[in-house]
Protein backbone atom coordinates (compact mmCIF):
# COMPACT_ATOMS: atom_id res chain seq x y z
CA UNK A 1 -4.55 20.70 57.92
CA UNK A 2 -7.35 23.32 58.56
CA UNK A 3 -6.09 26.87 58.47
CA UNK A 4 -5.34 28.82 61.41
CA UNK A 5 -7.97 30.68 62.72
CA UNK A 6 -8.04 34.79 62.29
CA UNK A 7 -7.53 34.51 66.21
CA UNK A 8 -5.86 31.76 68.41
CA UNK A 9 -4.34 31.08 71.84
CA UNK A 10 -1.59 28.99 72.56
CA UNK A 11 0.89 28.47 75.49
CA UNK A 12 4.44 29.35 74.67
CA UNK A 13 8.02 30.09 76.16
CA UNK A 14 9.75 33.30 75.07
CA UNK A 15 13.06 32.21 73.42
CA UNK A 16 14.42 36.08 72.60
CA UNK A 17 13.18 39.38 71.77
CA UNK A 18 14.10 42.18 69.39
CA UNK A 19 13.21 45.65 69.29
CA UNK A 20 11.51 46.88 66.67
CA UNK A 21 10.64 50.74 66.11
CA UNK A 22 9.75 53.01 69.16
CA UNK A 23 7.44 50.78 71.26
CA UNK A 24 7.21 47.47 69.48
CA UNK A 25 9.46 44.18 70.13
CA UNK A 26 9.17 40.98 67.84
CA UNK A 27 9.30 37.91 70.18
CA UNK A 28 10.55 33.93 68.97
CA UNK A 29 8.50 32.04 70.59
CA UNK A 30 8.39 27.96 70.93
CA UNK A 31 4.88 26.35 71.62
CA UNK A 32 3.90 22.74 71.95
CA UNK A 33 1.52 22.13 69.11
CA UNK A 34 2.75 25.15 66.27
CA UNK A 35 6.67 25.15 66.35
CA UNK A 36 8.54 28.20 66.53
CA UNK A 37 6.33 31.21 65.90
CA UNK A 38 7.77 35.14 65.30
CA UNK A 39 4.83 37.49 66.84
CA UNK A 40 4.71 41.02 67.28
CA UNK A 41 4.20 42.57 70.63
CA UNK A 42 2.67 46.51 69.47
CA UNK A 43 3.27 49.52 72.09
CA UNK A 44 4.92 46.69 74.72
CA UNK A 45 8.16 49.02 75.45
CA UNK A 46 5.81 51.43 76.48
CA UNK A 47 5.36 52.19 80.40
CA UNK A 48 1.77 51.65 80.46
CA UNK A 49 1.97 48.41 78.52
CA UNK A 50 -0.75 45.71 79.85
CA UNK A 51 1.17 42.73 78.38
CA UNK A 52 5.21 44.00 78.70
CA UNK A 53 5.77 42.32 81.96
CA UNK A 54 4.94 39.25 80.77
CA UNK A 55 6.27 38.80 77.63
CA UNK A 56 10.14 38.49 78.73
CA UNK A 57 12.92 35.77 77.52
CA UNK A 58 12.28 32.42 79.93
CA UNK A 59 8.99 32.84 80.72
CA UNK A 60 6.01 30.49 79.70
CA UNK A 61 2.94 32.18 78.83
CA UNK A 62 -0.59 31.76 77.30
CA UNK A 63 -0.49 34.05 74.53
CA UNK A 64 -3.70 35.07 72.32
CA UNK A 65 -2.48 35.95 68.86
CA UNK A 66 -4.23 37.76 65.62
CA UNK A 67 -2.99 36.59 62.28
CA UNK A 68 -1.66 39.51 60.85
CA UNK A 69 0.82 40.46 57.40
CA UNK A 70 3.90 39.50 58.36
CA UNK A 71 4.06 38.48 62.16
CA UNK A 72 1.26 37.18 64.04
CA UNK A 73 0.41 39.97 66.70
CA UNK A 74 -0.42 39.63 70.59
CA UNK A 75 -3.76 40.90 71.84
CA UNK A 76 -2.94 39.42 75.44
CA UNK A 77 -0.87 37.42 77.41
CA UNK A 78 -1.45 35.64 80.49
CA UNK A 79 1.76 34.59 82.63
CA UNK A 80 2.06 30.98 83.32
CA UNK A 81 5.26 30.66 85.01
CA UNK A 82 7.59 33.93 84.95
CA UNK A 83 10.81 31.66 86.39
CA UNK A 84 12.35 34.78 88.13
CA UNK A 85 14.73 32.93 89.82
CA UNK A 86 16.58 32.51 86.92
CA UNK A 87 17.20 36.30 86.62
CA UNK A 88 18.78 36.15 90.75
CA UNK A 89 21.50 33.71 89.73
CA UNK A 90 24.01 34.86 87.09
CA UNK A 91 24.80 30.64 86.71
CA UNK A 92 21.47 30.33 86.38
CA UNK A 93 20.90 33.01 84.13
CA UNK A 94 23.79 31.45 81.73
CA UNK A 95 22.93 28.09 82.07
CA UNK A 96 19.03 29.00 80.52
CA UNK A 97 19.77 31.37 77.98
CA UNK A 98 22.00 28.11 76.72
CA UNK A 99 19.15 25.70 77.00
CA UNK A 100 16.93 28.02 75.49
CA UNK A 101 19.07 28.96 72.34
CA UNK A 102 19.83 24.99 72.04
CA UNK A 103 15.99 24.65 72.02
CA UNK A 104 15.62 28.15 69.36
CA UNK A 105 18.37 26.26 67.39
CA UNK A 106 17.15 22.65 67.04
CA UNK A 107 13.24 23.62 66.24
CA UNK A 108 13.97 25.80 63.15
CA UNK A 109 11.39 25.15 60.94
CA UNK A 110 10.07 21.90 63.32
CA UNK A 111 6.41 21.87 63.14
CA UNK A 112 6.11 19.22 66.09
CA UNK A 113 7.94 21.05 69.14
CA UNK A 114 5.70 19.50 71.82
CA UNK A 115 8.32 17.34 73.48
CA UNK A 116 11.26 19.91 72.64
CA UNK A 117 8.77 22.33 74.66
CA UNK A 118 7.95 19.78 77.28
CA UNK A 119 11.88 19.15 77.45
CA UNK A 120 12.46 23.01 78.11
CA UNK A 121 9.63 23.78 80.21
CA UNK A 122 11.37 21.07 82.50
CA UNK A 123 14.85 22.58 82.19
CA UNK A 124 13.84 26.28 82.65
CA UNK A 125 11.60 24.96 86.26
CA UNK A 126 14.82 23.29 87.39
CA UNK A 127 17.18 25.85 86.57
CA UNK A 128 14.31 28.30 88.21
CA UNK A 129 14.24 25.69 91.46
CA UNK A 130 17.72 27.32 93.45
CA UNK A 131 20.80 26.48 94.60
CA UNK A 132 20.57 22.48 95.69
CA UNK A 133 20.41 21.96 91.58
CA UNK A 134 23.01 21.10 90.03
CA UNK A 135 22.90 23.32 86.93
CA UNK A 136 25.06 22.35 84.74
CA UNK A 137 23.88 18.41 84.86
CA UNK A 138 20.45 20.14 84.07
CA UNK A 139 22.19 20.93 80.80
CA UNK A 140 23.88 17.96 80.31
CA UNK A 141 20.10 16.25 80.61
CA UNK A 142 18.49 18.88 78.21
CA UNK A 143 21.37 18.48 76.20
CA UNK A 144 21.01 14.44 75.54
CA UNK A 145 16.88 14.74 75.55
CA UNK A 146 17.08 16.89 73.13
CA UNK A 147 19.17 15.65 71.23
CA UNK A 148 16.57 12.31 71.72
CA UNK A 149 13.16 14.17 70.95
CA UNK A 150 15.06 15.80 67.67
CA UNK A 151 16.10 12.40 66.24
CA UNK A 152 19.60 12.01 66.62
CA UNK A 153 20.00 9.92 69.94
CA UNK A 154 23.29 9.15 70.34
CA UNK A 155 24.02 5.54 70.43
CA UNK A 156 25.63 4.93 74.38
CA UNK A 157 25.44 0.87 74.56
CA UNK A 158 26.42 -0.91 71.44
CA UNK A 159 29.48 -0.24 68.88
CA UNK A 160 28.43 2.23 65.88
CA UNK A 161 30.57 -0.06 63.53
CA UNK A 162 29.99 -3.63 64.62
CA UNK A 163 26.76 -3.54 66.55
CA UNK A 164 28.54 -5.03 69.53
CA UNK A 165 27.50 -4.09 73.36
CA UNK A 166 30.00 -1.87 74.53
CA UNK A 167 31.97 -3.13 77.37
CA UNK A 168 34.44 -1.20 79.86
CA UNK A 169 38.03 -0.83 77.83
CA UNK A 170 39.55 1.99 75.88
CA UNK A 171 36.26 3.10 73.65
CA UNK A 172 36.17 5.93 71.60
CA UNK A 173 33.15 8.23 70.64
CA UNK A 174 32.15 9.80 67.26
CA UNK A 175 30.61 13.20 67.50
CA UNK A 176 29.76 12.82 63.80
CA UNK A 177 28.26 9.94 63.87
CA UNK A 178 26.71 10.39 67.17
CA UNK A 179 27.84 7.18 69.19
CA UNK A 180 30.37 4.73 70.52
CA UNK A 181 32.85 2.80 69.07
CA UNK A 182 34.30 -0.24 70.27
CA UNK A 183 38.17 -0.67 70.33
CA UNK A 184 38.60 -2.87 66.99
CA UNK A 185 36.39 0.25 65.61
CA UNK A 186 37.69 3.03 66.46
CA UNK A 187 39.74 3.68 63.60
CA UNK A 188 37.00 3.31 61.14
CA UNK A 189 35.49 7.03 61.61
CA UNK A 190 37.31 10.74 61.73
CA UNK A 191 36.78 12.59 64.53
CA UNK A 192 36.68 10.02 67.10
CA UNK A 193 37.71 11.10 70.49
CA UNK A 194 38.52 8.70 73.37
CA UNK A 195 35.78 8.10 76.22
CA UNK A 196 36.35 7.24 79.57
CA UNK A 197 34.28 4.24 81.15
CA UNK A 198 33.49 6.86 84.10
CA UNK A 199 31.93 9.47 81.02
CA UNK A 200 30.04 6.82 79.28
CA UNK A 201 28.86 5.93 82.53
CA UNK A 202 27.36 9.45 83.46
CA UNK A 203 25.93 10.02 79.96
CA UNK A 204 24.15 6.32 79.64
CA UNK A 205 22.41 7.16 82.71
CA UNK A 206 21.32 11.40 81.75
CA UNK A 207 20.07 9.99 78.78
CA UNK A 208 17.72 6.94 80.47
CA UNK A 209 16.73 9.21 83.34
CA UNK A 210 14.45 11.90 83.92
CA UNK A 211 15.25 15.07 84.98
CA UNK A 212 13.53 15.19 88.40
CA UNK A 213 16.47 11.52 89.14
CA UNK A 214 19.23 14.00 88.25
CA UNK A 215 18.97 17.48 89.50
CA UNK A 216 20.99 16.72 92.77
CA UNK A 217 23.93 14.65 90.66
CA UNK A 218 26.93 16.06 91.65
CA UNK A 219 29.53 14.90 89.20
CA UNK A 220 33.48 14.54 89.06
CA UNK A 221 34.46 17.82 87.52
CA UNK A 222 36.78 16.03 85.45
CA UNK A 223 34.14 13.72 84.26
CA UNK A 224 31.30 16.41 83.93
CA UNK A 225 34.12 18.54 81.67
CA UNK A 226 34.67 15.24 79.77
CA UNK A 227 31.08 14.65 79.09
CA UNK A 228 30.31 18.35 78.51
CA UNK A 229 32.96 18.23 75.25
CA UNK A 230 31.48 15.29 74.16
CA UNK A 231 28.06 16.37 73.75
CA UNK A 232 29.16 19.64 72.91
CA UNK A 233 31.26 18.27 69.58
CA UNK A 234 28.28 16.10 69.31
CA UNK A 235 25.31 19.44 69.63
CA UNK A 236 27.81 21.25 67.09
CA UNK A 237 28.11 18.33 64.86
CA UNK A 238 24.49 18.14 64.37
CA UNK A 239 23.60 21.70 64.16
CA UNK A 240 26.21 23.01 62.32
CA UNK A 241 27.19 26.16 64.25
CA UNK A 242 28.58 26.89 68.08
CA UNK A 243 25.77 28.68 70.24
CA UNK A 244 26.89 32.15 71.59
CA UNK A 245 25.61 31.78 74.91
CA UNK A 246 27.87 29.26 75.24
CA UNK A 247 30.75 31.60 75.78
CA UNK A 248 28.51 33.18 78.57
CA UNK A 249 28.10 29.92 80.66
CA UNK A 250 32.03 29.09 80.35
CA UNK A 251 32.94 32.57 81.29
CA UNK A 252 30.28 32.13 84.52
CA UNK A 253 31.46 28.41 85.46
CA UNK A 254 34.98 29.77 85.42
CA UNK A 255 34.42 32.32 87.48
CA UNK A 256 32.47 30.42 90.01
CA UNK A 257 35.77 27.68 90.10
CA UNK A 258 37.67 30.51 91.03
CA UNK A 259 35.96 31.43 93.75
CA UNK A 260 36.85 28.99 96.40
CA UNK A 261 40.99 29.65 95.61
CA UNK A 262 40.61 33.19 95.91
CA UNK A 263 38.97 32.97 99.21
CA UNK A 264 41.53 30.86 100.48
């Protein structure tokens, strides 16, 4: 691989931010050709700041960087899609900062992110898009696409153990092992949690879909809470670690149940 040039553009999404001194911020960044990049944003906190505006978590940018010492550093930005809706809706709000950490979390150290950044780009526009979407199946998508694009597709149709197609009867599903099992199988892994034929149902068709077929699903609540543990155990299993933000989407989606009762 040539070496970066002393100067280079690339699109990117802002994952987070940190400040860093008086008037500087250090920005994670995902773009579709170099990973997950670190880059310094000098005198951005400042009120006459050409680039601040831009450079905030959700929004996709084109970004020209300078190789410096120890984080690239921006010369300019150019917003590409600043998805303020996202920052009107507190559901929204939640249910992007957990697609992008799940993004920040599975493309440590991945050198190819484009389809990880295609799959958020996607996520963060229908999050952006208003009320008619159905947010949290827009996580439920990003969850099992991501989960796809990273390698570890979880295996909806035929038994983990045996091979067998999976048919509708009292199945179980492995978080660890990132699948189905059949009912002679289900005893042969730990962990194994029971799955409803309405759950596998709902997550066999997120995972062949794309996201512009699902945005308007409205799901069972029972069902979407049974898939959303599933591929929850399954996004922990894999990473190794819960995601903070998603305490802040629970806390919101709770709230937002308890609306309706307390108007009544």
């Amino acid at each position: 691989m040539s070496p970066r040039p002393r100067v280079y553009k690339t699109e990117a999404i802002v994952l987070r931010s940190m400040n860093l001194g008086e008037a500087d911020r250090v920005l994670t960044v995902l773009t579709p050709r170099l990973g997950k990049l670190r880059v310094i944003a000098k005198g951005v906190r400042r009120t006459r700041s050409r680039i601040g505006g831009a450079l905030e978590p959700f929004s996709d940018v084109q970004l020209v960087l300078a190789v410096g010492r120890t984080f690239d550093v921006v010369t300019s930005s150019s917003l590409e899609d600043a998805h303020l809706g996202l920052r009107n809706d507190l559901h929204s709000t939640a249910a992007a900062w957990y697609v992008v950490e799940l993004a920040d979390r599975f493309c440590e150290g991945a050198a190819d992110s484009h389809e990880a950044f295609r799959l958020l780009a996607q996520s963060l526009s229908a999050l952006d898009a208003g009320a008619a979407i159905q947010r949290e199946v827009v996580a439920r998508w990003f969850e099992l696409a991501l989960l796809d694009a990273m390698g570890f597709r979880p295996e909806l149709t035929r038994c983990l153990e045996c091979g067998a197609d999976i048919e509708p009867a009292e199945n179980a599903y492995s978080p660890a092992g990132g699948g189905v099992l059949c009912p002679q199988c289900r005893h042969a892994a730990h962990g194994v949690r029971p799955i409803s034929t309405d759950a596998l149902k709902v997550m066999r068709f997120l995972q062949r879909s794309p996201l512009a077929g699902v945005v308007r699903l409205t799901l069972d609540p029972r069902v979407h809470r049974e898939v959303e543990r599933l591929l929850h155990a399954t996004v922990s299993a894999v990473l190794e670690r819960e995601l903070r933000s998603r305490d802040f989407l629970e806390e919101v989606a709770a709230r937002e149940a308890a609306v309706p009762a307390d108007v009544g």
